[in-house]
N, C-alpha and C. Protein backbone atom coordinates (compact mmCIF):
# COMPACT_ATOMS: atom_id res chain seq x y z
N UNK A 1 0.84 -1.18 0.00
CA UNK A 1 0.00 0.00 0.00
C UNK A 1 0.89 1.24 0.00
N UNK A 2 0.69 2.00 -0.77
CA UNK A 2 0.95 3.41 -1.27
C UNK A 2 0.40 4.42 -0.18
N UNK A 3 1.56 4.90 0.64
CA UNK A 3 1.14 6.12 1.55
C UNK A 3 0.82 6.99 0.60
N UNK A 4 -0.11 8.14 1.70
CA UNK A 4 0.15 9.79 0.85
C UNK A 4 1.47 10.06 0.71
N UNK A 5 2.67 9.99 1.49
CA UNK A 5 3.79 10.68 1.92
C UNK A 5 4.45 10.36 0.45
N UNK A 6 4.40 8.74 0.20
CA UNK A 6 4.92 8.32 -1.08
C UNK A 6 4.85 8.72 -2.21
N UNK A 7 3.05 9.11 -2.58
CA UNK A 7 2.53 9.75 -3.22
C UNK A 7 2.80 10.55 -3.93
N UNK A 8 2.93 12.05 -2.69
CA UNK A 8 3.15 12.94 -2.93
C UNK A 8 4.96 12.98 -3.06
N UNK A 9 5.54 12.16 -2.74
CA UNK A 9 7.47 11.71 -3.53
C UNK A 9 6.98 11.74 -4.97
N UNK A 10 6.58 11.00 -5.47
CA UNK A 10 6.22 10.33 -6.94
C UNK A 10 5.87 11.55 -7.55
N UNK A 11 4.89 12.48 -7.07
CA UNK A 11 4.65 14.05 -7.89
C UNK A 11 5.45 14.52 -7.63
N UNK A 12 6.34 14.71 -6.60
CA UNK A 12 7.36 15.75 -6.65
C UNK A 12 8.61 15.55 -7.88
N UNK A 13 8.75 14.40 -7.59
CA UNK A 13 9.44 13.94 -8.39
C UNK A 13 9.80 14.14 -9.49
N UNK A 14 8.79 14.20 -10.28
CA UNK A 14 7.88 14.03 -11.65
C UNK A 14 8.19 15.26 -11.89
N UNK A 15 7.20 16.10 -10.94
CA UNK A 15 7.24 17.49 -11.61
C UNK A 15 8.70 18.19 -11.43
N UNK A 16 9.46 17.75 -10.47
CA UNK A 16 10.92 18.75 -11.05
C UNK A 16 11.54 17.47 -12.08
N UNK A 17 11.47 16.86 -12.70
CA UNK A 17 12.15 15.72 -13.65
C UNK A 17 11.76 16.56 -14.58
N UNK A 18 10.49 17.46 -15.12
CA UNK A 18 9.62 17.87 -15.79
C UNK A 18 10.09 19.14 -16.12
N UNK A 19 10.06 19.67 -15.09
CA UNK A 19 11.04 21.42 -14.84
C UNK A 19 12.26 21.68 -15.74
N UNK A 20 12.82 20.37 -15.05
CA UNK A 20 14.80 20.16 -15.48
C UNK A 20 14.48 19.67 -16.88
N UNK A 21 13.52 18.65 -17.37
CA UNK A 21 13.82 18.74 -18.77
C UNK A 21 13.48 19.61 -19.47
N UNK A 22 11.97 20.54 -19.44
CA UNK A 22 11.61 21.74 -20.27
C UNK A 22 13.14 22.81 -20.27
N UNK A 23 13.91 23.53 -18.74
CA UNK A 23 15.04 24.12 -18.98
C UNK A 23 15.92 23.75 -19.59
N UNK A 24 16.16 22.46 -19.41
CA UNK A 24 17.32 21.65 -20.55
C UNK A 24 17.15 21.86 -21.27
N UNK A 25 16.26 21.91 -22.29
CA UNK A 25 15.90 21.66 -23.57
C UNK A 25 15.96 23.09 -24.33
N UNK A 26 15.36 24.27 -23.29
CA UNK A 26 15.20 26.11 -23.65
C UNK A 26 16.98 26.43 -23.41
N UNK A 27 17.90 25.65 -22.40
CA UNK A 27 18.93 26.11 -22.71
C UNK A 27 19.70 25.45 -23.94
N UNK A 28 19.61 24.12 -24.02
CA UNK A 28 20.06 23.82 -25.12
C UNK A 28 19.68 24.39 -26.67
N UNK A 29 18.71 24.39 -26.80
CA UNK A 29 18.51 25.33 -27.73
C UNK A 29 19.11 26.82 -28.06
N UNK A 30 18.66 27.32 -26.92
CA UNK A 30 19.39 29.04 -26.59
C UNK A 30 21.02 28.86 -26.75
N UNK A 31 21.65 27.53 -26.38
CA UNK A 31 23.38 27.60 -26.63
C UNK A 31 23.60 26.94 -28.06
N UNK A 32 22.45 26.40 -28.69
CA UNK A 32 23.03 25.96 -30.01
C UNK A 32 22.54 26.82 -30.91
N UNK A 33 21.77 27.73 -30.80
CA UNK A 33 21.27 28.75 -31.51
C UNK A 33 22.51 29.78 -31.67
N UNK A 34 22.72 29.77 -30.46
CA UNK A 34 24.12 31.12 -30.07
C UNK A 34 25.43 30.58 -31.07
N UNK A 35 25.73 29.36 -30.82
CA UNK A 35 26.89 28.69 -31.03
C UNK A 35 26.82 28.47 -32.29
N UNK A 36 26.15 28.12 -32.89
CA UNK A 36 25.60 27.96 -34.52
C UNK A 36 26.03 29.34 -35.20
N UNK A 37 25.60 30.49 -34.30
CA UNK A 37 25.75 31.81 -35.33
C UNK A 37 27.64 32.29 -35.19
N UNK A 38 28.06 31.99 -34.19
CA UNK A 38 29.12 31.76 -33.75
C UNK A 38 30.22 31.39 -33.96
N UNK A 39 29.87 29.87 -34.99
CA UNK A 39 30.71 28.78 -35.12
C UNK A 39 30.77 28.12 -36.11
N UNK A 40 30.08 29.13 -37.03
CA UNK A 40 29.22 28.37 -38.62
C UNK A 40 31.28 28.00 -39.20
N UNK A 41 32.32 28.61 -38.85
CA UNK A 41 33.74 28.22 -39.89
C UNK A 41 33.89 26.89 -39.25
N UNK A 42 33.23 25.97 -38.53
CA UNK A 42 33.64 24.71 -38.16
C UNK A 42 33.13 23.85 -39.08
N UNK A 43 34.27 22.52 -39.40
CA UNK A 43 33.84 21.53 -40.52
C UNK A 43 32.92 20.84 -39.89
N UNK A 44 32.17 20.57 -41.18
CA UNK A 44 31.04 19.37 -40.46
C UNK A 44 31.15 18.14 -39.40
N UNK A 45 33.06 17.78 -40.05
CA UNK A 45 33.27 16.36 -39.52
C UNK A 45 33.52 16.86 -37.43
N UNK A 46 33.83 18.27 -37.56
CA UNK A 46 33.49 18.57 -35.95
C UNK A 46 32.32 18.67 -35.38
N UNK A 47 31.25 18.74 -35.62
CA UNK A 47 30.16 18.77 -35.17
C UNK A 47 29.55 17.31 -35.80
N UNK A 48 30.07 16.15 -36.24
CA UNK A 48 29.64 15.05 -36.72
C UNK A 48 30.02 14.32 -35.54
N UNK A 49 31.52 14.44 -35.51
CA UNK A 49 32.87 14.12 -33.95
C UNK A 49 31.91 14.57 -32.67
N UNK A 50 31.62 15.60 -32.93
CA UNK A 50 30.87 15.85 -31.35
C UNK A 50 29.39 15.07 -31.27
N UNK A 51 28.47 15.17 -31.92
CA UNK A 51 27.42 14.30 -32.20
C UNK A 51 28.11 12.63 -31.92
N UNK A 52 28.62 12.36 -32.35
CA UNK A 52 28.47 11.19 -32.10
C UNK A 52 29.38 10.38 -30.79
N UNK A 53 30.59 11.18 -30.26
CA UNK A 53 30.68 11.06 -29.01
C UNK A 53 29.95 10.62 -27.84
N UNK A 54 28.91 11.88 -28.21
CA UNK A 54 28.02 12.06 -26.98
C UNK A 54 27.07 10.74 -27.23
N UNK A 55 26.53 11.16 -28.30
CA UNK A 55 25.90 9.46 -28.49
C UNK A 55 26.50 7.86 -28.33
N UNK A 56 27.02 7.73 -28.43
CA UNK A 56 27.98 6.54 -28.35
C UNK A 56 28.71 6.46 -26.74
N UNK A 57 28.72 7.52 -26.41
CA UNK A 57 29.05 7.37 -24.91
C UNK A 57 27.50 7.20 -23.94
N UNK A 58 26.67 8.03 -24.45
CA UNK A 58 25.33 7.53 -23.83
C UNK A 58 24.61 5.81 -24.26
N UNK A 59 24.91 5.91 -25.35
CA UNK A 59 24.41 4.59 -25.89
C UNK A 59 25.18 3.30 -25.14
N UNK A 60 26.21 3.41 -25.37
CA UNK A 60 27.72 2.52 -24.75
C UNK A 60 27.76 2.34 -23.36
N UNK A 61 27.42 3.32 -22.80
CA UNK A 61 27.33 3.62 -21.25
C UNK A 61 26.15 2.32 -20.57
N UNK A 62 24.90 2.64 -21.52
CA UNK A 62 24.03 1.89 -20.83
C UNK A 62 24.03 0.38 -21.42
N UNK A 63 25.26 -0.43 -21.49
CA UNK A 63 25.56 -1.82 -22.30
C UNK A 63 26.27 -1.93 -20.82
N UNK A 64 26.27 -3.33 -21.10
CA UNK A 64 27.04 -4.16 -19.64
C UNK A 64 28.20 -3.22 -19.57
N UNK A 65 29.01 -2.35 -20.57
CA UNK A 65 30.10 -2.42 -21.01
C UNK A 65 30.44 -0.65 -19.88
N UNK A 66 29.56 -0.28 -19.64
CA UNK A 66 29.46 1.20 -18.44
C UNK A 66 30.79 1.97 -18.73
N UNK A 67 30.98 2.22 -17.43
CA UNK A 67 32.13 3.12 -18.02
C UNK A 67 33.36 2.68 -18.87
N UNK A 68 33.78 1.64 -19.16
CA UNK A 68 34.56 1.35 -20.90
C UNK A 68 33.93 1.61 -21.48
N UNK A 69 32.54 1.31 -22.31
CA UNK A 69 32.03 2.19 -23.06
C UNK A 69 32.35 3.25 -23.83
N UNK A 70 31.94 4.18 -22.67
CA UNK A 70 32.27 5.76 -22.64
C UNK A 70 33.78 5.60 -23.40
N UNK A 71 34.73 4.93 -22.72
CA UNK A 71 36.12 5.38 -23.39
C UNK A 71 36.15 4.60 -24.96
N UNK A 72 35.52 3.78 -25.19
CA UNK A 72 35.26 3.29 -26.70
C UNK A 72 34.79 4.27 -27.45
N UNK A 73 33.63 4.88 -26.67
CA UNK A 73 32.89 5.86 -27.76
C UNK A 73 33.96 6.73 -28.33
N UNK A 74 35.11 7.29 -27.84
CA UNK A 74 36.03 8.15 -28.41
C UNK A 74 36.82 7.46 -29.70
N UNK A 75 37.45 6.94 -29.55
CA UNK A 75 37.95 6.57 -31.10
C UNK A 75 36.86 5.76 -32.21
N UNK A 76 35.95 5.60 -31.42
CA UNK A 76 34.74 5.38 -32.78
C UNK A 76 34.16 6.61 -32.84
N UNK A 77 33.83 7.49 -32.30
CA UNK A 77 33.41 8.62 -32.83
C UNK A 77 34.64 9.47 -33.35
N UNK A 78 35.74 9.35 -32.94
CA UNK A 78 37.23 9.75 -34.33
C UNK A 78 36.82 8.98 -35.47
N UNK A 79 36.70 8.06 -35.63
CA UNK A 79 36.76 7.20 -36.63
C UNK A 79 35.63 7.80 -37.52
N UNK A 80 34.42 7.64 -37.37
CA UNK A 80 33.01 7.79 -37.48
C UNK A 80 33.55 9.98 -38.40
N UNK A 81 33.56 10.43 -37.63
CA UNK A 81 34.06 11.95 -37.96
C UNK A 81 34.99 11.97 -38.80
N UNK A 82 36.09 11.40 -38.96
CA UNK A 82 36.91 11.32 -40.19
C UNK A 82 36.32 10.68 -41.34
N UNK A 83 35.65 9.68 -41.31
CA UNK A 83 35.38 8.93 -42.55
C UNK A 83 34.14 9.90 -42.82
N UNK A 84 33.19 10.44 -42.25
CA UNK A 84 32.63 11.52 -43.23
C UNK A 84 33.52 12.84 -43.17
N UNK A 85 34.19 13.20 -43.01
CA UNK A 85 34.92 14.56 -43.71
C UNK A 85 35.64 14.29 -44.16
N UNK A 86 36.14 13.09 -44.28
CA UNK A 86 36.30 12.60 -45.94
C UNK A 86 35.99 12.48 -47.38
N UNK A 87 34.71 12.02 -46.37
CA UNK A 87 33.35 11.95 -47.34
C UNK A 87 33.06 13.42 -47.97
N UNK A 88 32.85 14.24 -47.14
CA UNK A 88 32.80 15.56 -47.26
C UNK A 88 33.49 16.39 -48.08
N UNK A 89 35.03 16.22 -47.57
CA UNK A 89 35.63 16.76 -49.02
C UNK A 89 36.48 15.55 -50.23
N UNK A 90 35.52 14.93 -50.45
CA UNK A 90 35.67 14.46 -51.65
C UNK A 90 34.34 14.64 -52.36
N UNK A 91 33.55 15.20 -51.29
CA UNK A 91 32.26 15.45 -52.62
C UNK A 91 32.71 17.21 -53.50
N UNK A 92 32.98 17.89 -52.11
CA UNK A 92 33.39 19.25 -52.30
C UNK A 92 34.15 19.20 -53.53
N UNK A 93 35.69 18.52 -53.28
CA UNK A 93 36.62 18.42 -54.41
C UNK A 93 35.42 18.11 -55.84
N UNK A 94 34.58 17.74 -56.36
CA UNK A 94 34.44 17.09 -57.79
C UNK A 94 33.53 18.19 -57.95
C-alpha cells in the first residue's frame, strides 16, 4: 500500500524531472542557436565528432560495457568523424 507521503514523492518527483527537462531543452537550444551563429567556420566532420561522441558514450554507457564504453565511444566517434569529412571533401573536391 501506497502512503500519501509516497505519493506525494512520486509528484514531486515528476514534476521537477519535468522542470529540469523543459530548462534543458530552452537552454540547449538558446546555446546551439548562439553557437551555430558563432561557429558556422567549423567543418562538419566537428560537429559530426561531437554528435556522435556524446551518443555513443550515452548509448555505450548503458551496455554491460558502463564506463569502458564511454572510453570506446572516443575513437569510434574519431573514426566515425573522419570517414565523413572525408566523405565531405571528396564530394566538395568534384
Amino acid at each position: 500500500m501506497i502512503t500519501k507521503r509516497e505519493k506525494l514523492q512520486y509528484i514531486y518527483v515528476f514534476l521537477t524531472d519535468l522542470v529540469v527537462l523543459l530548462l534543458s531543452t530552452l537552454l540547449a537550444w538558446l546555446v546551439t542557436d548562439g553557437l551555430l551563429k558563432q561557429l558556422v567556420p567549423y567543418a562538419p566532420s566537428d560537429w559530426v565528432q561531437t554528435i556522435c561522441l556524446l551518443m555513443l558514450a550515452y548509448l555505450l554507457s548503458a551496455t554491460p560495457l558502463g564506463v569502458i564504453g564511454i572510453w570506446l565511444s572516443v575513437p569510434i566517434g574519431w573514426a566515425l568523424a573522419d570517414a565523413i569529412g572525408i566523405g565531405y571533401y571528396l564530394k566538395k573536391k568534384q
